[in-house]
PDB file of N, CA and C in Angstrom:
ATOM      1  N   UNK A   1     -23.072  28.304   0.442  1.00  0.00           N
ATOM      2  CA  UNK A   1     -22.967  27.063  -0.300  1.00  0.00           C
ATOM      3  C   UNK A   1     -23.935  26.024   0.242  1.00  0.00           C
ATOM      4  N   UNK A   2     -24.873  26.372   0.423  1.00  0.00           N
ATOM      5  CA  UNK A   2     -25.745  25.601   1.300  1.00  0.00           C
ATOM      6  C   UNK A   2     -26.292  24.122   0.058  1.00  0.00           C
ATOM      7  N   UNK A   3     -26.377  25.379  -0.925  1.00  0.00           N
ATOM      8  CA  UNK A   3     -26.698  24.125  -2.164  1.00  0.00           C
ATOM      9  C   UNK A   3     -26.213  23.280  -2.764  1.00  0.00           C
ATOM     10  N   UNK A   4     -24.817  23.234  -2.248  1.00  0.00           N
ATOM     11  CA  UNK A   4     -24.216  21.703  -2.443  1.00  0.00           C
ATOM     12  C   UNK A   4     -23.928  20.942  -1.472  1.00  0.00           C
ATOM     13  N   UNK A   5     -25.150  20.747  -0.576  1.00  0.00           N
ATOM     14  CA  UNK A   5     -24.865  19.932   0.454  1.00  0.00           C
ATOM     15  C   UNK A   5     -25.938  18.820   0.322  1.00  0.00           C
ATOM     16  N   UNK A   6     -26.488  19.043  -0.925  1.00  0.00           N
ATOM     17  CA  UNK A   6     -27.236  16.977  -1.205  1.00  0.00           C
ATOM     18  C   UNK A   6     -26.139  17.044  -2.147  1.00  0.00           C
ATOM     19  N   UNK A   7     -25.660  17.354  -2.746  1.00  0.00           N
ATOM     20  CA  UNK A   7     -24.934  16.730  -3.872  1.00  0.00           C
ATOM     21  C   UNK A   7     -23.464  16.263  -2.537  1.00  0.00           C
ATOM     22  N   UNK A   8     -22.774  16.620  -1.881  1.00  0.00           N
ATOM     23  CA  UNK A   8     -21.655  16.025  -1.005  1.00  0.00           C
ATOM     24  C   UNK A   8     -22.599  14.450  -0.457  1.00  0.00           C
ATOM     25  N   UNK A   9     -23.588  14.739   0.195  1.00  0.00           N
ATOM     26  CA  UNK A   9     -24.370  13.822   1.087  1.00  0.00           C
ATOM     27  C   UNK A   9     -24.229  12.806  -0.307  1.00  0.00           C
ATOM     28  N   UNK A  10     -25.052  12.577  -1.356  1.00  0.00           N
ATOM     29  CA  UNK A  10     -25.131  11.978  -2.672  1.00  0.00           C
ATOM     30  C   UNK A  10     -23.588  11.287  -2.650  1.00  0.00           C
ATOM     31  N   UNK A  11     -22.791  11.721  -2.525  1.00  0.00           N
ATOM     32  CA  UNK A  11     -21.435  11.459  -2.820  1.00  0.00           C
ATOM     33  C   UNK A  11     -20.866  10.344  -2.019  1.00  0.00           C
ATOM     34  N   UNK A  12     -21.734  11.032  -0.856  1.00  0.00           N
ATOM     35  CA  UNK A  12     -20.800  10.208   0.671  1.00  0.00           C
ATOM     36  C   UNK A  12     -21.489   8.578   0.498  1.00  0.00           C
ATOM     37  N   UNK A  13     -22.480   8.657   0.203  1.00  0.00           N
ATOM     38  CA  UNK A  13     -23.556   7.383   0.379  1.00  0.00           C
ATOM     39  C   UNK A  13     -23.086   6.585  -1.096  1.00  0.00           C
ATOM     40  N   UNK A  14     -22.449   7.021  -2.261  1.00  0.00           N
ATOM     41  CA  UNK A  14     -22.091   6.521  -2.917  1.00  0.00           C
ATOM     42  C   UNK A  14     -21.117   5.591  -2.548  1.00  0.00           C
ATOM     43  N   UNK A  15     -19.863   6.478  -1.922  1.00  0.00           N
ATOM     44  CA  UNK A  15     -18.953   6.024  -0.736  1.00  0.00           C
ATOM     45  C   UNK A  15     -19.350   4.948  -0.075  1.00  0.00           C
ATOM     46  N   UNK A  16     -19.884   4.529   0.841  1.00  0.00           N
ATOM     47  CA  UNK A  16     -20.568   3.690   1.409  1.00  0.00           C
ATOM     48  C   UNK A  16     -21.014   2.640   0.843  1.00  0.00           C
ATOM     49  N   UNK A  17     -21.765   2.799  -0.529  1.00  0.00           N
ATOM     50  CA  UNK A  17     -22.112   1.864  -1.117  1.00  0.00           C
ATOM     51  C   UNK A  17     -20.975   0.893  -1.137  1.00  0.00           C
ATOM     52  N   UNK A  18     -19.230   1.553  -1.369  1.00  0.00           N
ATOM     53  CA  UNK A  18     -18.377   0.855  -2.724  1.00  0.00           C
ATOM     54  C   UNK A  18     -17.972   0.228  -1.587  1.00  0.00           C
ATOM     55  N   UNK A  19     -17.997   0.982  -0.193  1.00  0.00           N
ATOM     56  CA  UNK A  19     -17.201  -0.051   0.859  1.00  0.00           C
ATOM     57  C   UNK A  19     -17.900  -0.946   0.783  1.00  0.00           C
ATOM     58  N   UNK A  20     -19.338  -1.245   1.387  1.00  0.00           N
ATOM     59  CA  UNK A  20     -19.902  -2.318   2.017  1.00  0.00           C
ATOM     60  C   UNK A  20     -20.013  -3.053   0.477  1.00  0.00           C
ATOM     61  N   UNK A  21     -19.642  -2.850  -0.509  1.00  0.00           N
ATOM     62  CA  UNK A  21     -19.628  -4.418  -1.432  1.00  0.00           C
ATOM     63  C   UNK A  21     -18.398  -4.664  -1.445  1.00  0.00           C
ATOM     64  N   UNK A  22     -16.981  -4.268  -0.989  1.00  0.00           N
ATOM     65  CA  UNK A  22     -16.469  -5.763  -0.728  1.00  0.00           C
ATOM     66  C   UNK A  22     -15.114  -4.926  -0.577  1.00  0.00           C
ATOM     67  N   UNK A  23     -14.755  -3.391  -0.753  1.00  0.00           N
ATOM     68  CA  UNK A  23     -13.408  -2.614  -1.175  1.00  0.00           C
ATOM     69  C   UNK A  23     -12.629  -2.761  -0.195  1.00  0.00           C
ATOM     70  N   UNK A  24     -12.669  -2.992   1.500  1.00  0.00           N
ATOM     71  CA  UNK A  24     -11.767  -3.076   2.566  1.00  0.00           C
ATOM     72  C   UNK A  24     -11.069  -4.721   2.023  1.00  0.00           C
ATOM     73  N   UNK A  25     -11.658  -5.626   1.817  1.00  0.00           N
ATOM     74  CA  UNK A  25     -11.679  -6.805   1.778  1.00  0.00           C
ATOM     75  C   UNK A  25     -10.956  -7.238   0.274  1.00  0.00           C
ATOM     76  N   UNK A  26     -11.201  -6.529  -0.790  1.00  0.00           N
ATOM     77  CA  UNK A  26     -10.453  -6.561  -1.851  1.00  0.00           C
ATOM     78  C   UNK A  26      -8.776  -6.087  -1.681  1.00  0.00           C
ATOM     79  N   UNK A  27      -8.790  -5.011  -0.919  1.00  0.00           N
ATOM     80  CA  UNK A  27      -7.733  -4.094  -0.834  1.00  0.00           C
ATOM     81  C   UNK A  27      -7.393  -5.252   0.707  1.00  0.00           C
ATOM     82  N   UNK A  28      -7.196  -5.816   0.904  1.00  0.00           N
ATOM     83  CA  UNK A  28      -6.503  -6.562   1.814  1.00  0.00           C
ATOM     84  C   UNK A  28      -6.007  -8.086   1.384  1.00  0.00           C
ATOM     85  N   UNK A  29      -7.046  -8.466   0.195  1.00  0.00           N
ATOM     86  CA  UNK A  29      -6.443  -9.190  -0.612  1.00  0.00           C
ATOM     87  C   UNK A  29      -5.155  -8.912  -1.371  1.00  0.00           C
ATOM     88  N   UNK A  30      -5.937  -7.781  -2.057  1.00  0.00           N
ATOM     89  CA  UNK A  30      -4.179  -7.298  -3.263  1.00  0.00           C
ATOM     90  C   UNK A  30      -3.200  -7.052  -2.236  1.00  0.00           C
ATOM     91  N   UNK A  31      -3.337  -6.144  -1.140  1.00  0.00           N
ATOM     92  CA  UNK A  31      -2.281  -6.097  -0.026  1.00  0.00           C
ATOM     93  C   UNK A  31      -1.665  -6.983  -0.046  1.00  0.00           C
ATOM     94  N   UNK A  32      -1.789  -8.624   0.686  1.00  0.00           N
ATOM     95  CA  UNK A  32      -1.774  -9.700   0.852  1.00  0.00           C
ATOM     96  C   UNK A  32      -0.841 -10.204  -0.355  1.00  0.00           C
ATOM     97  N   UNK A  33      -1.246  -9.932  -1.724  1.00  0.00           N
ATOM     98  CA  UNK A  33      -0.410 -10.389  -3.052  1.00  0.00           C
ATOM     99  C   UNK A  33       0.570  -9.876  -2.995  1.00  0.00           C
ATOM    100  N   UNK A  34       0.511  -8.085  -3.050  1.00  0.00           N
ATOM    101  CA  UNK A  34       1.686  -7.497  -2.876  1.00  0.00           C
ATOM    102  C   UNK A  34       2.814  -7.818  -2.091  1.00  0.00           C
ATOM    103  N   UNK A  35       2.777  -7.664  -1.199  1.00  0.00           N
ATOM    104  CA  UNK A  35       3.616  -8.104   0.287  1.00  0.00           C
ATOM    105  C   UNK A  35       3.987  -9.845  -0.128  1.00  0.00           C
ATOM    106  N   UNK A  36       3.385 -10.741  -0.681  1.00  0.00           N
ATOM    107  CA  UNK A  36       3.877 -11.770  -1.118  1.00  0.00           C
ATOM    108  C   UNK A  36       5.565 -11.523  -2.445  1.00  0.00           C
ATOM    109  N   UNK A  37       4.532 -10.928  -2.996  1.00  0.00           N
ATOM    110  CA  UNK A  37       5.230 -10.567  -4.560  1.00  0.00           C
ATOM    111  C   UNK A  37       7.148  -9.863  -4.205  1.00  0.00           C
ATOM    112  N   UNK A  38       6.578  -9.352  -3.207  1.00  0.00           N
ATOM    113  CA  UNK A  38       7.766  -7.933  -2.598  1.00  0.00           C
ATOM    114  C   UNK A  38       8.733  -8.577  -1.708  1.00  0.00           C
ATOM    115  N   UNK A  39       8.370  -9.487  -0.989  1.00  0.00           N
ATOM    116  CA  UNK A  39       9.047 -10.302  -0.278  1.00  0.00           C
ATOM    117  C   UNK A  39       9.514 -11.215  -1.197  1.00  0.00           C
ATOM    118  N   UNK A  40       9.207 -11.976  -1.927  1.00  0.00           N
ATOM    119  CA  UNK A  40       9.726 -12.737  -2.819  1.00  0.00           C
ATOM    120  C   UNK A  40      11.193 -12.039  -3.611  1.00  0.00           C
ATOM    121  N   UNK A  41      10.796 -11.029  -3.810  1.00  0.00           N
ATOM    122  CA  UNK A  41      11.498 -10.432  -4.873  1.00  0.00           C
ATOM    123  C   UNK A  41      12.764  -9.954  -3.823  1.00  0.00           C
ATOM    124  N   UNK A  42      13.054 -10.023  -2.545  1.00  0.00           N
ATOM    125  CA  UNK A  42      13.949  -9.407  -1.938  1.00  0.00           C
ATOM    126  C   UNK A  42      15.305 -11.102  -2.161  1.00  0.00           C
ATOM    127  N   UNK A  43      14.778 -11.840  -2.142  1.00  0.00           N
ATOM    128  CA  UNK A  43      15.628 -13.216  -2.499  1.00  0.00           C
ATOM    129  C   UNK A  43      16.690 -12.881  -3.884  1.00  0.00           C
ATOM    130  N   UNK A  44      15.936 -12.299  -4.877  1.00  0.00           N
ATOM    131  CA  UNK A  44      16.736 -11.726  -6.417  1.00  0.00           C
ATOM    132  C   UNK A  44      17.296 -10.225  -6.179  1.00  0.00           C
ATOM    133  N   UNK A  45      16.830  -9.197  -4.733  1.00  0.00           N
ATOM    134  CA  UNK A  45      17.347  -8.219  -5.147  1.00  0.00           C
ATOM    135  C   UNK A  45      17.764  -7.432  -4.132  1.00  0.00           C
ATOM    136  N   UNK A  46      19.606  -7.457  -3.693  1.00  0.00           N
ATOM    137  CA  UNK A  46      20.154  -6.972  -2.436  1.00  0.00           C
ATOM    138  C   UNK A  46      19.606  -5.759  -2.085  1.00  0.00           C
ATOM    139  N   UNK A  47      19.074  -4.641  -2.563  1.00  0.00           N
ATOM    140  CA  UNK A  47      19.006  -3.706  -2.153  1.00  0.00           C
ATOM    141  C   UNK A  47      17.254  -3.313  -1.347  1.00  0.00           C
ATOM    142  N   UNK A  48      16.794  -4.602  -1.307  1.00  0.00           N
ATOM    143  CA  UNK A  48      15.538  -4.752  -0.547  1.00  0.00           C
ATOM    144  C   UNK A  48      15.903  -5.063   0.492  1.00  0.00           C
ATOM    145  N   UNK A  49      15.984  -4.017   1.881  1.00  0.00           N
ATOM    146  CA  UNK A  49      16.049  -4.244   3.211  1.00  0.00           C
ATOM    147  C   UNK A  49      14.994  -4.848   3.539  1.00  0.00           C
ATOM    148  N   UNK A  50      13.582  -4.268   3.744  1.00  0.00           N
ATOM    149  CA  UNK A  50      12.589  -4.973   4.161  1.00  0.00           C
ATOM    150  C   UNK A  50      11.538  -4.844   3.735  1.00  0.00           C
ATOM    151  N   UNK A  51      10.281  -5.056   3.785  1.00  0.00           N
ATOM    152  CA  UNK A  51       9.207  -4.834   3.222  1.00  0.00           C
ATOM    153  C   UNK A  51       8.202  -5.061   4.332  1.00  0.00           C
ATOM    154  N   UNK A  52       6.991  -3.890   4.333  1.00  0.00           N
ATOM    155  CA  UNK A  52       6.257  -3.629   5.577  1.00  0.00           C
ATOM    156  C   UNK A  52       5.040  -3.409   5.205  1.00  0.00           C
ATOM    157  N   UNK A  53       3.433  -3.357   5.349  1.00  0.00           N
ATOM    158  CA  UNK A  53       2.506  -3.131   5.600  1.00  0.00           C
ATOM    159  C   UNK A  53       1.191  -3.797   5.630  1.00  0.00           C
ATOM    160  N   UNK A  54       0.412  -3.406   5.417  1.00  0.00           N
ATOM    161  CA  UNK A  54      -1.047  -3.648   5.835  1.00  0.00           C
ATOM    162  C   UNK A  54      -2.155  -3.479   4.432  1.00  0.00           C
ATOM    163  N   UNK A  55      -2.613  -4.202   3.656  1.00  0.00           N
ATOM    164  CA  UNK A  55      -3.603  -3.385   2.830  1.00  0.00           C
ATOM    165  C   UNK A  55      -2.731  -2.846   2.046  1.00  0.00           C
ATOM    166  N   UNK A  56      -3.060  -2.041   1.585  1.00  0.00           N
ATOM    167  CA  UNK A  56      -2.268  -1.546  -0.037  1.00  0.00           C
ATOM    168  C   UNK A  56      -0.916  -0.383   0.614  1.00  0.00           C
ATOM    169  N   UNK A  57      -1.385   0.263   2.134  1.00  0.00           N
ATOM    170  CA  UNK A  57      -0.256   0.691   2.175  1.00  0.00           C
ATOM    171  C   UNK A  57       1.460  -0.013   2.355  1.00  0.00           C
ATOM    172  N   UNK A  58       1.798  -0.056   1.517  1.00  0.00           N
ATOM    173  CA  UNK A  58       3.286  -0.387   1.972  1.00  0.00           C
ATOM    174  C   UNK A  58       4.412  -0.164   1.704  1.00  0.00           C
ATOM    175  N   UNK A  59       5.564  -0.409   2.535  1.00  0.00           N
ATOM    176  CA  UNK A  59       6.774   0.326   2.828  1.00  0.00           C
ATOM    177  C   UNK A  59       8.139  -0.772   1.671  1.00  0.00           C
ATOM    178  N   UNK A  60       8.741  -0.184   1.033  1.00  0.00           N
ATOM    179  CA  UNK A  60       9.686  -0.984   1.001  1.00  0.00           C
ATOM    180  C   UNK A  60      10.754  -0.011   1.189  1.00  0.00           C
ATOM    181  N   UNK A  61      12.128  -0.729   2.116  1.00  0.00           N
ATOM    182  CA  UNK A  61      13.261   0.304   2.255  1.00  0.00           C
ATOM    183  C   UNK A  61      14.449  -0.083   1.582  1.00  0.00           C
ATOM    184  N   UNK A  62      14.578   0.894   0.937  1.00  0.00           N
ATOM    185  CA  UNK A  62      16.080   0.516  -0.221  1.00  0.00           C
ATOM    186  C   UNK A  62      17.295   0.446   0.621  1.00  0.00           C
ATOM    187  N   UNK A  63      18.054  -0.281   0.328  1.00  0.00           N
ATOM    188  CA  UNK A  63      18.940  -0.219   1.224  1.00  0.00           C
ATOM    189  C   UNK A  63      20.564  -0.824   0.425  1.00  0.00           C
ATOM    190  N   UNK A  64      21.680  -0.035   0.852  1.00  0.00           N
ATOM    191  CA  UNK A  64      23.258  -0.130   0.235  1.00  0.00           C
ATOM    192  C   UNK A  64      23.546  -1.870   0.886  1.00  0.00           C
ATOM    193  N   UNK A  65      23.422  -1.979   2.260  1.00  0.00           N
ATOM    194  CA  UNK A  65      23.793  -3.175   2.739  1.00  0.00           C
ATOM    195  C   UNK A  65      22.813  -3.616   3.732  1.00  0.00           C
ATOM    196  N   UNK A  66      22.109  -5.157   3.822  1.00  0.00           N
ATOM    197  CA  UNK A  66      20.949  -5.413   4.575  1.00  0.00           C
ATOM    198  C   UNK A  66      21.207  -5.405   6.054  1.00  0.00           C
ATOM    199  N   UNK A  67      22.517  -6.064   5.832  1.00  0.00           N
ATOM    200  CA  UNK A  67      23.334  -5.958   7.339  1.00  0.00           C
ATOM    201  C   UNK A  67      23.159  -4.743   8.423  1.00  0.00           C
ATOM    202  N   UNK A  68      23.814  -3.769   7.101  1.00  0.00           N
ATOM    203  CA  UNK A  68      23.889  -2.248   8.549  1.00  0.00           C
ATOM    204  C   UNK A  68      22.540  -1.550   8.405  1.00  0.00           C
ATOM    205  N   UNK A  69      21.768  -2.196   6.997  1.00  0.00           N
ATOM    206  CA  UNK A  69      20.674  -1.148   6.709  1.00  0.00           C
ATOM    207  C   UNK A  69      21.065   0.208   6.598  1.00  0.00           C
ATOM    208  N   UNK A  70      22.384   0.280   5.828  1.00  0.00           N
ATOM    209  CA  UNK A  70      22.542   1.538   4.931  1.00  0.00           C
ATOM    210  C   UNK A  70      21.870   1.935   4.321  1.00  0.00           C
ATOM    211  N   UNK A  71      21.348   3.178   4.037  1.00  0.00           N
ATOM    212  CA  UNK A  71      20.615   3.702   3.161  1.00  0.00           C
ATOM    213  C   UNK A  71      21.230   3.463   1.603  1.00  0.00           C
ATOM    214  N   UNK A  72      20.427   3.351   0.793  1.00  0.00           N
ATOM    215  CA  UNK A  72      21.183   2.985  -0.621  1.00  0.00           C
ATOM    216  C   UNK A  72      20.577   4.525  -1.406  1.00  0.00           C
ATOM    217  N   UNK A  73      22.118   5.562  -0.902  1.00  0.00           N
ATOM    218  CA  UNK A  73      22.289   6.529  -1.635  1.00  0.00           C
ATOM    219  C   UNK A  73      22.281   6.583  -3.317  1.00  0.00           C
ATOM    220  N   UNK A  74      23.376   5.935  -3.519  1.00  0.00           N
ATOM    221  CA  UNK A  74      24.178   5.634  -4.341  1.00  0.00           C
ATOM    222  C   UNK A  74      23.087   5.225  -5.416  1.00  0.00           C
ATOM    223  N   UNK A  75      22.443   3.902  -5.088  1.00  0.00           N
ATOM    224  CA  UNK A  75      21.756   2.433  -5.806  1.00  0.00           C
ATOM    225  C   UNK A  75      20.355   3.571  -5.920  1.00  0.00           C
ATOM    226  N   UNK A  76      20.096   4.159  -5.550  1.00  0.00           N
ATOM    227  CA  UNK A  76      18.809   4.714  -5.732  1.00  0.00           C
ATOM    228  C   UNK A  76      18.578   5.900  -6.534  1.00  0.00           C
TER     229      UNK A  76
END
């Protein structure tokens, strides 16, 4: 397979391109919204224990009671 190794290289540098115009920095913005939006929303909705992350990855944990941080079998 030797001959698809400009077309991967082609690929990777495309890659590169999308970071360095602005994608870490976008995706830490929407992060940023999210995690606003998600936290907000735990005020209207008991079964939001907590809400966690960084950038677009993030955690929310469902939960029966915030107190014991039951798992919300049931509710889910």
């Amino acid at each position: 397979m030797i001959h698809a190794l400009p077309l991967g290289c082609v690929a990777a540098l495309v890659d590169i391109e999308v970071i360095e115009e602005g994608l870490i920095e976008w995706t830490e913005r929407l992060g940023a919204y999210l995690m606003d939006r998600l936290r907000g929303m735990m005020e209207g909705h008991r079964v939001i224990g907590y809400v966690k992350g960084r950038g677009l990855p993030i955690g929310v944990e469902i939960v029966g009671d915030r107190g014991s941080k039951r798992p919300a079998v049931e509710e889910a």
